[in-house]
PDB file of N, CA and C in Angstrom:
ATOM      1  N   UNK A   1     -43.850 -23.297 -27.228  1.00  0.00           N
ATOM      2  CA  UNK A   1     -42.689 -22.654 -27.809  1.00  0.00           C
ATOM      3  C   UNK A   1     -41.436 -23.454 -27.467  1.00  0.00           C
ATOM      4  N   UNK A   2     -40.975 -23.332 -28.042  1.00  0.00           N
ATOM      5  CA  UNK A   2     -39.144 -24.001 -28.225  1.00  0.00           C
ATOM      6  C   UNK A   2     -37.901 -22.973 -26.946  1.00  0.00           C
ATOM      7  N   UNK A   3     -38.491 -22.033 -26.871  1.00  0.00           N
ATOM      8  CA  UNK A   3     -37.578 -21.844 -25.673  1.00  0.00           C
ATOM      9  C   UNK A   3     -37.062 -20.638 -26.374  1.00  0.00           C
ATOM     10  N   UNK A   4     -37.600 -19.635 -27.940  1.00  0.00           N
ATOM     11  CA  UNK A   4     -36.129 -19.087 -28.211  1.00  0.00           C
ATOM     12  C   UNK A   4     -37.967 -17.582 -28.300  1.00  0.00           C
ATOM     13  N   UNK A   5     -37.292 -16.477 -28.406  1.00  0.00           N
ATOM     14  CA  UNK A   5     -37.948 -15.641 -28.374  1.00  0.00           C
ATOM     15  C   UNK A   5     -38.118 -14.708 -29.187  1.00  0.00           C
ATOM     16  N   UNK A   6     -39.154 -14.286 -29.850  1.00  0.00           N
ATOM     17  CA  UNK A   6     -39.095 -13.425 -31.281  1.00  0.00           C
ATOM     18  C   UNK A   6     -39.209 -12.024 -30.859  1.00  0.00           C
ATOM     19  N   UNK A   7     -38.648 -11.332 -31.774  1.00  0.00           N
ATOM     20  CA  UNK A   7     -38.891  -9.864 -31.348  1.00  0.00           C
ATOM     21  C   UNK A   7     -39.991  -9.457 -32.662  1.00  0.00           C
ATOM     22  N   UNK A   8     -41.310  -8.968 -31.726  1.00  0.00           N
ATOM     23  CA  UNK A   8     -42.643  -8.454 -32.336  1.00  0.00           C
ATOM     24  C   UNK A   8     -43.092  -7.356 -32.467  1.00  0.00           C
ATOM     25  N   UNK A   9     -41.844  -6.573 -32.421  1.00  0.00           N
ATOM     26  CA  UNK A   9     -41.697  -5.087 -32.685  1.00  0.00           C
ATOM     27  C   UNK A   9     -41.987  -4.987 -34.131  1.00  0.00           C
ATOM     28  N   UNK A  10     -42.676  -3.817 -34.377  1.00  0.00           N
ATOM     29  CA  UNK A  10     -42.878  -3.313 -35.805  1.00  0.00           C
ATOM     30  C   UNK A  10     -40.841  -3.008 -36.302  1.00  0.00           C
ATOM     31  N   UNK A  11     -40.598  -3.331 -37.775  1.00  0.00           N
ATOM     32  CA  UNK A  11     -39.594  -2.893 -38.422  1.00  0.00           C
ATOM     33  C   UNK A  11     -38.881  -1.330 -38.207  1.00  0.00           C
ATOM     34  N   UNK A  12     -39.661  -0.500 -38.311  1.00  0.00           N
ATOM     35  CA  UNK A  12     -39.176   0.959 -37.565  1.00  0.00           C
ATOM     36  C   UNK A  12     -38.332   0.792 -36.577  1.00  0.00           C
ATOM     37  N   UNK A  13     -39.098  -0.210 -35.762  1.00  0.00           N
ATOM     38  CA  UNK A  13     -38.914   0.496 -33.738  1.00  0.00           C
ATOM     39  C   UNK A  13     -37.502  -0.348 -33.759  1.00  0.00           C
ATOM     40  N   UNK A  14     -37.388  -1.301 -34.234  1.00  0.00           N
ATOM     41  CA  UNK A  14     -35.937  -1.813 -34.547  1.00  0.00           C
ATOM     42  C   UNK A  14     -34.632  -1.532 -35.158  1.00  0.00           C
ATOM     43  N   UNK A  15     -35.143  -0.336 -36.022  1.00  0.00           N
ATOM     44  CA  UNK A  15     -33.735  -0.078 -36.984  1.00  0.00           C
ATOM     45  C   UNK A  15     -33.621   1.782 -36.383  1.00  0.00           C
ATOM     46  N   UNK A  16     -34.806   1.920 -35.379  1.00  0.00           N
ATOM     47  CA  UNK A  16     -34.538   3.806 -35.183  1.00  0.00           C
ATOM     48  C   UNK A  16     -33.432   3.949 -34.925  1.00  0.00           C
ATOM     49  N   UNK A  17     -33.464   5.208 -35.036  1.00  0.00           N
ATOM     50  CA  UNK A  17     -31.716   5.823 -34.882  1.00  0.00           C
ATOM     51  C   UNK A  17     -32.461   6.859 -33.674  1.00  0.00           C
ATOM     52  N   UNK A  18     -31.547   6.682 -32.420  1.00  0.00           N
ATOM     53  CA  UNK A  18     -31.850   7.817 -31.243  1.00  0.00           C
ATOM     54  C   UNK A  18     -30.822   9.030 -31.454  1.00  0.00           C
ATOM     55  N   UNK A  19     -31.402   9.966 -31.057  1.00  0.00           N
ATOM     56  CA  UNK A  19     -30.921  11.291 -31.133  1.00  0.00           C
ATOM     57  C   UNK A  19     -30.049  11.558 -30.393  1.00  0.00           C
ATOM     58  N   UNK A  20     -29.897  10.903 -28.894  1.00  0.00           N
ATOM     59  CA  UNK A  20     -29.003  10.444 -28.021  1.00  0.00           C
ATOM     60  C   UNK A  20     -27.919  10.072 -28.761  1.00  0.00           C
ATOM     61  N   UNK A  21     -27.475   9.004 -29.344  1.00  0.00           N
ATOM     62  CA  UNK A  21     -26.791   7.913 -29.510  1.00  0.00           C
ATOM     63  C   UNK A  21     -25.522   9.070 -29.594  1.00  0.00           C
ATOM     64  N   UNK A  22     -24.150   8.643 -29.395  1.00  0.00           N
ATOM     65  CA  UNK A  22     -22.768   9.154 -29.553  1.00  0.00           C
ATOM     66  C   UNK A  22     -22.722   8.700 -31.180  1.00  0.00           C
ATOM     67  N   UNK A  23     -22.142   9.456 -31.458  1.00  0.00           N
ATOM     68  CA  UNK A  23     -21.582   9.895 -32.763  1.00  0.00           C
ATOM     69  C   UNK A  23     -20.228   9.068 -33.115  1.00  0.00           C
ATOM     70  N   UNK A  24     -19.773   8.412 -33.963  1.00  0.00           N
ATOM     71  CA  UNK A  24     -18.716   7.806 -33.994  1.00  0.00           C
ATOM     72  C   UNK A  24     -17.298   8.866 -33.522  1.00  0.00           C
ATOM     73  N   UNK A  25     -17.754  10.091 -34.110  1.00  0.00           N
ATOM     74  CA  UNK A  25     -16.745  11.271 -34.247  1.00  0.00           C
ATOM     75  C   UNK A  25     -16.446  11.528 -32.622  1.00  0.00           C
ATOM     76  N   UNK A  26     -17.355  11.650 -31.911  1.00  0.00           N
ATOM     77  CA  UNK A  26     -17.696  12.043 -30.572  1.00  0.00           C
ATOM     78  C   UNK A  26     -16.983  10.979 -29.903  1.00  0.00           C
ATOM     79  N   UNK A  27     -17.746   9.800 -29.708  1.00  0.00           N
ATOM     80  CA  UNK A  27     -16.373   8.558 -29.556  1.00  0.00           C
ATOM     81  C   UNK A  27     -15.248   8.364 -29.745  1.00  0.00           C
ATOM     82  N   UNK A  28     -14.623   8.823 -30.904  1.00  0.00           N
ATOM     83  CA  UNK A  28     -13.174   8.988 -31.236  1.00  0.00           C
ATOM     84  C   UNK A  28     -12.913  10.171 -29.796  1.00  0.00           C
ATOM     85  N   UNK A  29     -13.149  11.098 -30.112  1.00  0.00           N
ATOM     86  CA  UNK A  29     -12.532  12.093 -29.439  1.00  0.00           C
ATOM     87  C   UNK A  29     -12.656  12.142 -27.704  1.00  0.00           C
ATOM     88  N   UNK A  30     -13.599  11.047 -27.487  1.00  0.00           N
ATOM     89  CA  UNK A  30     -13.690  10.805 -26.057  1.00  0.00           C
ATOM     90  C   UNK A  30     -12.715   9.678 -25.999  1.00  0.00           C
ATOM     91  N   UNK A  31     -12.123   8.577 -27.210  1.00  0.00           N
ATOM     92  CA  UNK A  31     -11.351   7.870 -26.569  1.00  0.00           C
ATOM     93  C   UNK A  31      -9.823   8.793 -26.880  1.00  0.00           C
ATOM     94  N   UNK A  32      -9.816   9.606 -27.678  1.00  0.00           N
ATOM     95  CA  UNK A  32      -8.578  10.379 -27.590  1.00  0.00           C
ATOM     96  C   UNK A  32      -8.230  11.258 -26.556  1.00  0.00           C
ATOM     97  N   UNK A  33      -8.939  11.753 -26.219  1.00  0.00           N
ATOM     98  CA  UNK A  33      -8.602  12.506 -24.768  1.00  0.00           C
ATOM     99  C   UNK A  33      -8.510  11.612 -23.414  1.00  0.00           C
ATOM    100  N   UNK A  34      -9.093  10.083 -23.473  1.00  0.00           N
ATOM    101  CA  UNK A  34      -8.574   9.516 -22.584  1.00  0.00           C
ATOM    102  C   UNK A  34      -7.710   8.832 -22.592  1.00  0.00           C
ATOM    103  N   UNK A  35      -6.982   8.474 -24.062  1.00  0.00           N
ATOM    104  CA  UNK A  35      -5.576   8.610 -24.168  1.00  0.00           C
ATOM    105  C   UNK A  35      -4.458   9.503 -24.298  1.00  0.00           C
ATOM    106  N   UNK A  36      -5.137  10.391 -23.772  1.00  0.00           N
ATOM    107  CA  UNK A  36      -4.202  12.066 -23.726  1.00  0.00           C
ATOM    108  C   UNK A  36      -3.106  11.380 -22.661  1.00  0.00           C
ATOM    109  N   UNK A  37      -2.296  12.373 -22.714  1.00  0.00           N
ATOM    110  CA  UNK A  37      -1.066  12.534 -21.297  1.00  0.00           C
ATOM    111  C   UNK A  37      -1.858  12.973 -20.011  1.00  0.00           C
ATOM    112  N   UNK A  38      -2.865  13.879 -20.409  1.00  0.00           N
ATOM    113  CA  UNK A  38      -3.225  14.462 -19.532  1.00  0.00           C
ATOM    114  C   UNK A  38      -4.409  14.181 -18.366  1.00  0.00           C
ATOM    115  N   UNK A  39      -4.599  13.126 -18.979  1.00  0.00           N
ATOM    116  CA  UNK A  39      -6.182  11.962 -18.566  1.00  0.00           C
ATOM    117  C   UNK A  39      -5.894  10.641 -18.321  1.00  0.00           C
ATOM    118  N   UNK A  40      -4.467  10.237 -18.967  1.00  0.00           N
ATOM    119  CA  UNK A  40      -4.638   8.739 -18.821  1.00  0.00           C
ATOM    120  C   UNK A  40      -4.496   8.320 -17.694  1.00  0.00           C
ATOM    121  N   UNK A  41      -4.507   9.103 -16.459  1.00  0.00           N
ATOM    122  CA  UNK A  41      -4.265   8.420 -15.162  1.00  0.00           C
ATOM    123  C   UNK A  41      -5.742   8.497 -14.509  1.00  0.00           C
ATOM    124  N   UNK A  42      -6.423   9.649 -14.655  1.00  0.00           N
ATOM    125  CA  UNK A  42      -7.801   9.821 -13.411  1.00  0.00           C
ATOM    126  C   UNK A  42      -8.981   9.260 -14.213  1.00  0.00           C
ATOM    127  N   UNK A  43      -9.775   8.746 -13.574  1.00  0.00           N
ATOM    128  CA  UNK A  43     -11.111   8.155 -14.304  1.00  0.00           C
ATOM    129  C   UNK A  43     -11.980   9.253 -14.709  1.00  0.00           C
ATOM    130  N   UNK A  44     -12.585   8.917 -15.714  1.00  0.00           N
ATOM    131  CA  UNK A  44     -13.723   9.592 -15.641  1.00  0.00           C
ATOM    132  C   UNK A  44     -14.214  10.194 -14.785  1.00  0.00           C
ATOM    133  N   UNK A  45     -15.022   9.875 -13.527  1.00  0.00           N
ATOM    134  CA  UNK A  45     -15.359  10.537 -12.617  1.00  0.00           C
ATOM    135  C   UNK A  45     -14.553  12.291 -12.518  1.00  0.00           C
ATOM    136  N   UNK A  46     -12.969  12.030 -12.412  1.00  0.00           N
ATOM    137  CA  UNK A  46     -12.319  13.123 -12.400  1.00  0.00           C
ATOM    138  C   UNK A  46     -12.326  13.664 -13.841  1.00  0.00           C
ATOM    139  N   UNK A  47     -12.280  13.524 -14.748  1.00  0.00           N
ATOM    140  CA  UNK A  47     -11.903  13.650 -16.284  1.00  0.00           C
ATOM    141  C   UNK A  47     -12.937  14.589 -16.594  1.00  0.00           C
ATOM    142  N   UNK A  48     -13.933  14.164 -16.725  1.00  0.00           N
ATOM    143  CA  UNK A  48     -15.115  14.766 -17.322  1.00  0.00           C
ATOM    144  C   UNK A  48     -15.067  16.330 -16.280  1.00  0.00           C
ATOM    145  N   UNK A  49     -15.215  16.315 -14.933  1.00  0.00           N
ATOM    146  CA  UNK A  49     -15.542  17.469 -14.060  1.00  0.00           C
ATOM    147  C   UNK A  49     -14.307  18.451 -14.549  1.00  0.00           C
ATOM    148  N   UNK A  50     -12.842  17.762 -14.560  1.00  0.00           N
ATOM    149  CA  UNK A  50     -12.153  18.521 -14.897  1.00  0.00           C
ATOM    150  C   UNK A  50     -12.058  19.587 -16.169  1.00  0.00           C
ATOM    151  N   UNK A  51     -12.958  18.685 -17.617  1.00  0.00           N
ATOM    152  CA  UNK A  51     -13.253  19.119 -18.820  1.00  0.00           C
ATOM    153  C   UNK A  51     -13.935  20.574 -18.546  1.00  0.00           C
ATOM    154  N   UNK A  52     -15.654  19.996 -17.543  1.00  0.00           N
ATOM    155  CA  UNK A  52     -16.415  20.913 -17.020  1.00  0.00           C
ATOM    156  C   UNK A  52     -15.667  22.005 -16.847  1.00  0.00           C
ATOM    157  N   UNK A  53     -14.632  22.236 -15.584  1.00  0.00           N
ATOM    158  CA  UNK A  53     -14.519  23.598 -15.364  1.00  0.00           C
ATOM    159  C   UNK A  53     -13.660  24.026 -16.383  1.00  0.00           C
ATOM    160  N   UNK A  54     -13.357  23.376 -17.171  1.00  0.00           N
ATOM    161  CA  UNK A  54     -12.470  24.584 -18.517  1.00  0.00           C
ATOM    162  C   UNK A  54     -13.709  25.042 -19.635  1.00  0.00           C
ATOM    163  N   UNK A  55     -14.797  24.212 -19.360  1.00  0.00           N
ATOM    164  CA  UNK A  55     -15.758  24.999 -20.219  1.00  0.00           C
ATOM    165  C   UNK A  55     -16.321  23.922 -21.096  1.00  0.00           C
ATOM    166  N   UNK A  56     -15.772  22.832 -21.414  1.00  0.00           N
ATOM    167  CA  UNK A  56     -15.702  21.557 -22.585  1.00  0.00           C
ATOM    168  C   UNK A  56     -16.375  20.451 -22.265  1.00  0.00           C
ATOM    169  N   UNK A  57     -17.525  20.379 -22.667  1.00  0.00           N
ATOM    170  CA  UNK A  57     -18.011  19.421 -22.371  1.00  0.00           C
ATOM    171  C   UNK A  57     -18.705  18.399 -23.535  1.00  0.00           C
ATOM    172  N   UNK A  58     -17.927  16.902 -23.302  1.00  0.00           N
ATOM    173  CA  UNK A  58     -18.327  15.917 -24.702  1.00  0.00           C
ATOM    174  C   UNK A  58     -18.982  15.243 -24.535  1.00  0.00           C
ATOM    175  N   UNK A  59     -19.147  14.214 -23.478  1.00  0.00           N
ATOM    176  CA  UNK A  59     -20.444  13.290 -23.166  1.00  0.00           C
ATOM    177  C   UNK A  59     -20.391  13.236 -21.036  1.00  0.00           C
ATOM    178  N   UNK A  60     -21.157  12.668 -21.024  1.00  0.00           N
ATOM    179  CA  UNK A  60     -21.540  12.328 -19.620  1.00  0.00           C
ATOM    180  C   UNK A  60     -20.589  11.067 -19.226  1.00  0.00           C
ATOM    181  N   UNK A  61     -20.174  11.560 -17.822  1.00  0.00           N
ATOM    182  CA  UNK A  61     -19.535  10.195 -17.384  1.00  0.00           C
ATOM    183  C   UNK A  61     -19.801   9.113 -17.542  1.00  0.00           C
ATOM    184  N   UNK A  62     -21.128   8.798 -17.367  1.00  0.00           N
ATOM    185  CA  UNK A  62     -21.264   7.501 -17.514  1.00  0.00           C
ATOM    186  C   UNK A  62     -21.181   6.831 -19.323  1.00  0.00           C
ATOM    187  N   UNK A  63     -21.043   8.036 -19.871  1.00  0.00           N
ATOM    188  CA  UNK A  63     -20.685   7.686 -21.318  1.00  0.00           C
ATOM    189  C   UNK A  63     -19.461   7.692 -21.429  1.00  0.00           C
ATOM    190  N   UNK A  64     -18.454   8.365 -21.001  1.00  0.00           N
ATOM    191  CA  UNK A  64     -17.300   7.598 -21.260  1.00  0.00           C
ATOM    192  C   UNK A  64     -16.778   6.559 -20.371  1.00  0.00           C
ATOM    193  N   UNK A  65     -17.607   6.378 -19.487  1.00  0.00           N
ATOM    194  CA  UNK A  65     -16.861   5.205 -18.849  1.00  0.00           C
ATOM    195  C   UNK A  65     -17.546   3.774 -19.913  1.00  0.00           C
ATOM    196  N   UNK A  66     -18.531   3.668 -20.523  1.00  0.00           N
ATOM    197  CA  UNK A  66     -19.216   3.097 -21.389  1.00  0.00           C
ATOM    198  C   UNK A  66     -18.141   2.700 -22.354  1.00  0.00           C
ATOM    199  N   UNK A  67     -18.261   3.545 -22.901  1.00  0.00           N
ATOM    200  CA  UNK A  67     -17.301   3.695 -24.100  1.00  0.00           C
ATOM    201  C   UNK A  67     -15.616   3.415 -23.790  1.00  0.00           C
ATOM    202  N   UNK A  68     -15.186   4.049 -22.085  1.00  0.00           N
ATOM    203  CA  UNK A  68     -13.985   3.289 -22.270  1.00  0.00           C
ATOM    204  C   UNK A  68     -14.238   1.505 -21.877  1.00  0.00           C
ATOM    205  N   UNK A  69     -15.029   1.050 -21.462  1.00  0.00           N
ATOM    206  CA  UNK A  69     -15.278  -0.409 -20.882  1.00  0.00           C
ATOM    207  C   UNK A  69     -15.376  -1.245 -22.638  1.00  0.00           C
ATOM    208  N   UNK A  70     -16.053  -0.121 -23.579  1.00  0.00           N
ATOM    209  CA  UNK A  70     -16.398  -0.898 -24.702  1.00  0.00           C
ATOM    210  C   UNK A  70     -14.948  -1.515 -25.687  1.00  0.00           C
ATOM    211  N   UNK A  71     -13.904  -0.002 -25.057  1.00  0.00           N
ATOM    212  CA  UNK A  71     -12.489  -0.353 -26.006  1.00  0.00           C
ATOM    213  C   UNK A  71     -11.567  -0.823 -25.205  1.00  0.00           C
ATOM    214  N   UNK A  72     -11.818  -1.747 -23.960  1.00  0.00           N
ATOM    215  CA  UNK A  72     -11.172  -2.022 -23.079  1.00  0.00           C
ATOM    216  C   UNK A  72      -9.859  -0.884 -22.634  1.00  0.00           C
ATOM    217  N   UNK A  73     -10.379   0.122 -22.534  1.00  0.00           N
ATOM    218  CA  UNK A  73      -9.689   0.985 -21.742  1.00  0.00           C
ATOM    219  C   UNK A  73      -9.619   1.001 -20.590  1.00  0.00           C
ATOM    220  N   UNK A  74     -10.584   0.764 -19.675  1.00  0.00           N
ATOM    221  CA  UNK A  74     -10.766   0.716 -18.348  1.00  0.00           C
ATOM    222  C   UNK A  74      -9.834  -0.272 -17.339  1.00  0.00           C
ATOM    223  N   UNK A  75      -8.716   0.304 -16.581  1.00  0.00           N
ATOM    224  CA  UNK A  75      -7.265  -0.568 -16.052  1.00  0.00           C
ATOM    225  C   UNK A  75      -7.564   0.293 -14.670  1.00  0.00           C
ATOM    226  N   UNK A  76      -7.896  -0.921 -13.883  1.00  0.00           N
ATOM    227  CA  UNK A  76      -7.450  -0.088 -12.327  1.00  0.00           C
ATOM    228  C   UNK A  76      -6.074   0.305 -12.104  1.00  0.00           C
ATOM    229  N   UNK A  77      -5.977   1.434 -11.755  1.00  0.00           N
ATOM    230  CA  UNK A  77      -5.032   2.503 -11.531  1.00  0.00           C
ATOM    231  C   UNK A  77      -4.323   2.905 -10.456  1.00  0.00           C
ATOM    232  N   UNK A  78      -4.488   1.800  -9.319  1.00  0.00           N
ATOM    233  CA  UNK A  78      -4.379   2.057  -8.066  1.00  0.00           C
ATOM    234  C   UNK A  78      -2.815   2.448  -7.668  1.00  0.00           C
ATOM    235  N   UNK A  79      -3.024   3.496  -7.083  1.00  0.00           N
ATOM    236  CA  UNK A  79      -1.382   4.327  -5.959  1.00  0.00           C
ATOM    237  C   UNK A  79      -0.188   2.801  -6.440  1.00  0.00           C
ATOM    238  N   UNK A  80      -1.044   2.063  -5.323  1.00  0.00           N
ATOM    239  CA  UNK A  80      -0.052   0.947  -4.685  1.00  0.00           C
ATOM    240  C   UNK A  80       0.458   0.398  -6.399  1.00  0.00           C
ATOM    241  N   UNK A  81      -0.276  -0.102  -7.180  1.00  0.00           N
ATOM    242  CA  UNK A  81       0.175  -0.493  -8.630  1.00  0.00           C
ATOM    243  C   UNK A  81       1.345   0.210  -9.132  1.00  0.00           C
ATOM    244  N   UNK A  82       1.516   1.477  -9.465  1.00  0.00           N
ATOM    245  CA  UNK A  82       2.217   2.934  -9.611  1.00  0.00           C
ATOM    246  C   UNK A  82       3.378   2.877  -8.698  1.00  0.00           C
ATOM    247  N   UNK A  83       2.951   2.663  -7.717  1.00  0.00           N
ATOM    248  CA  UNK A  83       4.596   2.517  -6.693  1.00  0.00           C
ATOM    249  C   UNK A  83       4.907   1.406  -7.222  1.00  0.00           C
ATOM    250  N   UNK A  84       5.003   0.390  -6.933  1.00  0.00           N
ATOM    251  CA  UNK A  84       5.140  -1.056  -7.273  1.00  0.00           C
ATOM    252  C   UNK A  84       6.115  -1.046  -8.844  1.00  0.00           C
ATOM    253  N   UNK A  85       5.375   0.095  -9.548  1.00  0.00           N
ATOM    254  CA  UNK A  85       6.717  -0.038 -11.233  1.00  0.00           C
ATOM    255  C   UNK A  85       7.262   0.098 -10.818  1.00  0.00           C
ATOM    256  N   UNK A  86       7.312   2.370  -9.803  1.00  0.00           N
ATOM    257  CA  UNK A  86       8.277   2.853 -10.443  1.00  0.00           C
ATOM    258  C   UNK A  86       8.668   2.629  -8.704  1.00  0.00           C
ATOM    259  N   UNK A  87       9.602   1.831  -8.559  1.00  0.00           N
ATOM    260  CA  UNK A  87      10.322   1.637  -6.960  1.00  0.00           C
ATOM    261  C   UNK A  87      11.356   2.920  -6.427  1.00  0.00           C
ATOM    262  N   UNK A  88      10.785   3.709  -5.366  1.00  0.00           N
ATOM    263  CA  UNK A  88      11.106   4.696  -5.002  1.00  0.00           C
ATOM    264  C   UNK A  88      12.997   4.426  -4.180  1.00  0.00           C
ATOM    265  N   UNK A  89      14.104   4.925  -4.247  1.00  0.00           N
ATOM    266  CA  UNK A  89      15.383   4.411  -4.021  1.00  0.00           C
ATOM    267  C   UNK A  89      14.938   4.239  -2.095  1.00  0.00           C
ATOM    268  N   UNK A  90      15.905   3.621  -1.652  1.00  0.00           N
ATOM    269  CA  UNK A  90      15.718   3.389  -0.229  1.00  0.00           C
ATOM    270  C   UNK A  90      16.662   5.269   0.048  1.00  0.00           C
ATOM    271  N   UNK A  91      16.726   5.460   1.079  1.00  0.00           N
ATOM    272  CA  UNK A  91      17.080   6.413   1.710  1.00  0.00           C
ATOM    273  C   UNK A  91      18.267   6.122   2.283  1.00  0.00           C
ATOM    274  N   UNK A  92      19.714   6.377   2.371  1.00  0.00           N
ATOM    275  CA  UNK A  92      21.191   5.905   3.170  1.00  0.00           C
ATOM    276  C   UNK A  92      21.469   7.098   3.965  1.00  0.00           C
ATOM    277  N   UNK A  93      21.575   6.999   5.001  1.00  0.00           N
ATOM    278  CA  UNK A  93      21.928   7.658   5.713  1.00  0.00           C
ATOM    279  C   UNK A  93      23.679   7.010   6.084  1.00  0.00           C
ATOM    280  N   UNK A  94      24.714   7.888   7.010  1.00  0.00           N
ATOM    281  CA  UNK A  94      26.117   7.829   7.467  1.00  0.00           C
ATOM    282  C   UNK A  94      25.941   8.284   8.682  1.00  0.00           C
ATOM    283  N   UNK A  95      25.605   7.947  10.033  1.00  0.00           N
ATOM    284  CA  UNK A  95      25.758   7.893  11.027  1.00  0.00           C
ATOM    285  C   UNK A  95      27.125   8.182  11.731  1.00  0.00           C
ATOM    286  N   UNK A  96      27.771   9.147  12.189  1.00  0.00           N
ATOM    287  CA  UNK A  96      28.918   8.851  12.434  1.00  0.00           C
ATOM    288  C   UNK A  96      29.008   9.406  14.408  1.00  0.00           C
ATOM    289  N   UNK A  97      28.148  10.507  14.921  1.00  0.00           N
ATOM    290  CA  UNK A  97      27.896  10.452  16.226  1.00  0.00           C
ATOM    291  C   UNK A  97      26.679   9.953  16.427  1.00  0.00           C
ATOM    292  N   UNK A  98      26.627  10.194  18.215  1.00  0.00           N
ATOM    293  CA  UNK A  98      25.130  10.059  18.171  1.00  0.00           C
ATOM    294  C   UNK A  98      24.431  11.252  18.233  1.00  0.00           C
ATOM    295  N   UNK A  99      22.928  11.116  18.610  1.00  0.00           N
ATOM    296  CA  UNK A  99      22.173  12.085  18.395  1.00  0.00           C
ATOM    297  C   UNK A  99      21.887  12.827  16.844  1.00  0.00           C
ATOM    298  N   UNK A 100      22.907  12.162  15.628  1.00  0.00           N
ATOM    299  CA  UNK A 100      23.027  12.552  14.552  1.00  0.00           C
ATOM    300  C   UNK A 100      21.379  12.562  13.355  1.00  0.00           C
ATOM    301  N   UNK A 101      21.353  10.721  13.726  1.00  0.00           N
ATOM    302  CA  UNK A 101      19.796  10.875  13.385  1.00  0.00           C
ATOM    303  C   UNK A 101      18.448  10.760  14.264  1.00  0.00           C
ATOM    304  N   UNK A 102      17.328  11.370  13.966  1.00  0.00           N
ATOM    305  CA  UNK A 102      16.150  10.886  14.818  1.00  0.00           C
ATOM    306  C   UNK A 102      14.991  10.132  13.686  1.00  0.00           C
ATOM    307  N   UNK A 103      14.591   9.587  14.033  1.00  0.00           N
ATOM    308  CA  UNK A 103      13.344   8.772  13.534  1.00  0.00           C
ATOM    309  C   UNK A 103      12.336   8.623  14.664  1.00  0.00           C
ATOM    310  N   UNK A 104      10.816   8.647  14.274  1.00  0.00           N
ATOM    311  CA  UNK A 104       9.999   8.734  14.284  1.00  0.00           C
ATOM    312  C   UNK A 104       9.945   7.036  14.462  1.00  0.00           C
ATOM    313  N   UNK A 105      10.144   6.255  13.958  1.00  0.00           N
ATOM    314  CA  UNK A 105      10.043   4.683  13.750  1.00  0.00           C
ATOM    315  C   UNK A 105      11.469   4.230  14.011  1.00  0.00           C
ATOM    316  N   UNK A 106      11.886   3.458  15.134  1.00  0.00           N
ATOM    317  CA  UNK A 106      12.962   3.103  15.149  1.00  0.00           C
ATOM    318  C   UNK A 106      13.500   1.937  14.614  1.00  0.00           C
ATOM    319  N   UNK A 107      12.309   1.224  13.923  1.00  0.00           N
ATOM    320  CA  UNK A 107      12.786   0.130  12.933  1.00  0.00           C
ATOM    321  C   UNK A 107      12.711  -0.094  11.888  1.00  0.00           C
ATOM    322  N   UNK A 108      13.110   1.570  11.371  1.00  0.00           N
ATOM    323  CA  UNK A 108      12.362   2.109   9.775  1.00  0.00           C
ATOM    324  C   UNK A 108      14.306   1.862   9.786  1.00  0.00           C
ATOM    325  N   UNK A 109      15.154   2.677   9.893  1.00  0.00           N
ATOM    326  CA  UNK A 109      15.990   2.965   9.563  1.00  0.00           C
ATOM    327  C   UNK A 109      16.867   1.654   9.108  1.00  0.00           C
ATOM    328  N   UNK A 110      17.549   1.324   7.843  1.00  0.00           N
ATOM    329  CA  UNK A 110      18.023   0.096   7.643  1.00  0.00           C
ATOM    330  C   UNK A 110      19.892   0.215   8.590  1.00  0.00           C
ATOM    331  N   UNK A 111      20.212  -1.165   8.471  1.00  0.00           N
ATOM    332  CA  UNK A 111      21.307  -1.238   9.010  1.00  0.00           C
ATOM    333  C   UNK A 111      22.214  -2.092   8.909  1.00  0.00           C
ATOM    334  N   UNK A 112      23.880  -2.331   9.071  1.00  0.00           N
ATOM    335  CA  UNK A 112      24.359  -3.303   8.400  1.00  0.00           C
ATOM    336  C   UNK A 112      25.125  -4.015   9.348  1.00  0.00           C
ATOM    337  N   UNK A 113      24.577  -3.671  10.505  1.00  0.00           N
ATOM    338  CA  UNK A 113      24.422  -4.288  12.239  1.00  0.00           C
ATOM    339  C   UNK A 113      23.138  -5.058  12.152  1.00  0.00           C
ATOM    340  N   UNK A 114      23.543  -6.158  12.720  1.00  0.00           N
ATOM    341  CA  UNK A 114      22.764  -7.065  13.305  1.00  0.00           C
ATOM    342  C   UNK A 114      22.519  -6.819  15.084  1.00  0.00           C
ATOM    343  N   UNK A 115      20.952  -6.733  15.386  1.00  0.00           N
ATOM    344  CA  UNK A 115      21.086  -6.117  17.285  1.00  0.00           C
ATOM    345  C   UNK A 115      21.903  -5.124  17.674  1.00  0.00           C
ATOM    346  N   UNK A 116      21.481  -4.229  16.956  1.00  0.00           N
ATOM    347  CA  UNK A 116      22.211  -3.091  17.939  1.00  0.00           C
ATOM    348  C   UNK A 116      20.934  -2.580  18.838  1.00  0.00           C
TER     349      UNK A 116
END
């Protein structure tokens, strides 16, 4: 043989249609709800369980994570990413006695002293 490989399946076993298979319709609506407001942040893992307890259930996790990998939906989502846009303001404090502020970290607090 030449190296390339034939498939020797009877014509049927090649063109069946599984009873399984997602539905184009079903697909739409699993990638619309994971472009909801309300989903586009938690994965699947969370998405689907959350569907569960309202009663709604469209495919199995591992089918929409399928299906989002297929429409390149799938974007790690991580905390640190999320902070990183939206940059939280620094905190100013006005010191004017002492004892005024306490911290927990004494080299958290910024300052416009050099060595104090």
């Amino acid at each position: 043989m030449s190296g390339h490989t034939v498939d020797a399946r009877p014509q049927e076993a090649k063109e069946r249609e599984y009873k399984h298979e997602i539905t184009p319709e079903i697909r739409q609506v699993i990638i619309d709800t994971c472009l909801s407001d309300e989903f586009v942040m938690p994965p699947p893992a969370q998405t689907v369980p959350i569907l569960a307890d309202r009663g709604v259930y469209i495919a199995s996790e591992s089918s929409f994570y399928r299906i989002m990998r297929a429409e390149n939906l799938l974007v790690k989502k991580s905390i640190s990413t999320i902070k990183k846009n939206s940059p939280k303001p620094i905190r100013t404090y006005v010191v004017t006695k002492p004892n005024q502020l306490s911290s927990w970290d004494i080299t958290y607090p910024h300052s416009s002293k050099v060595n104090i």
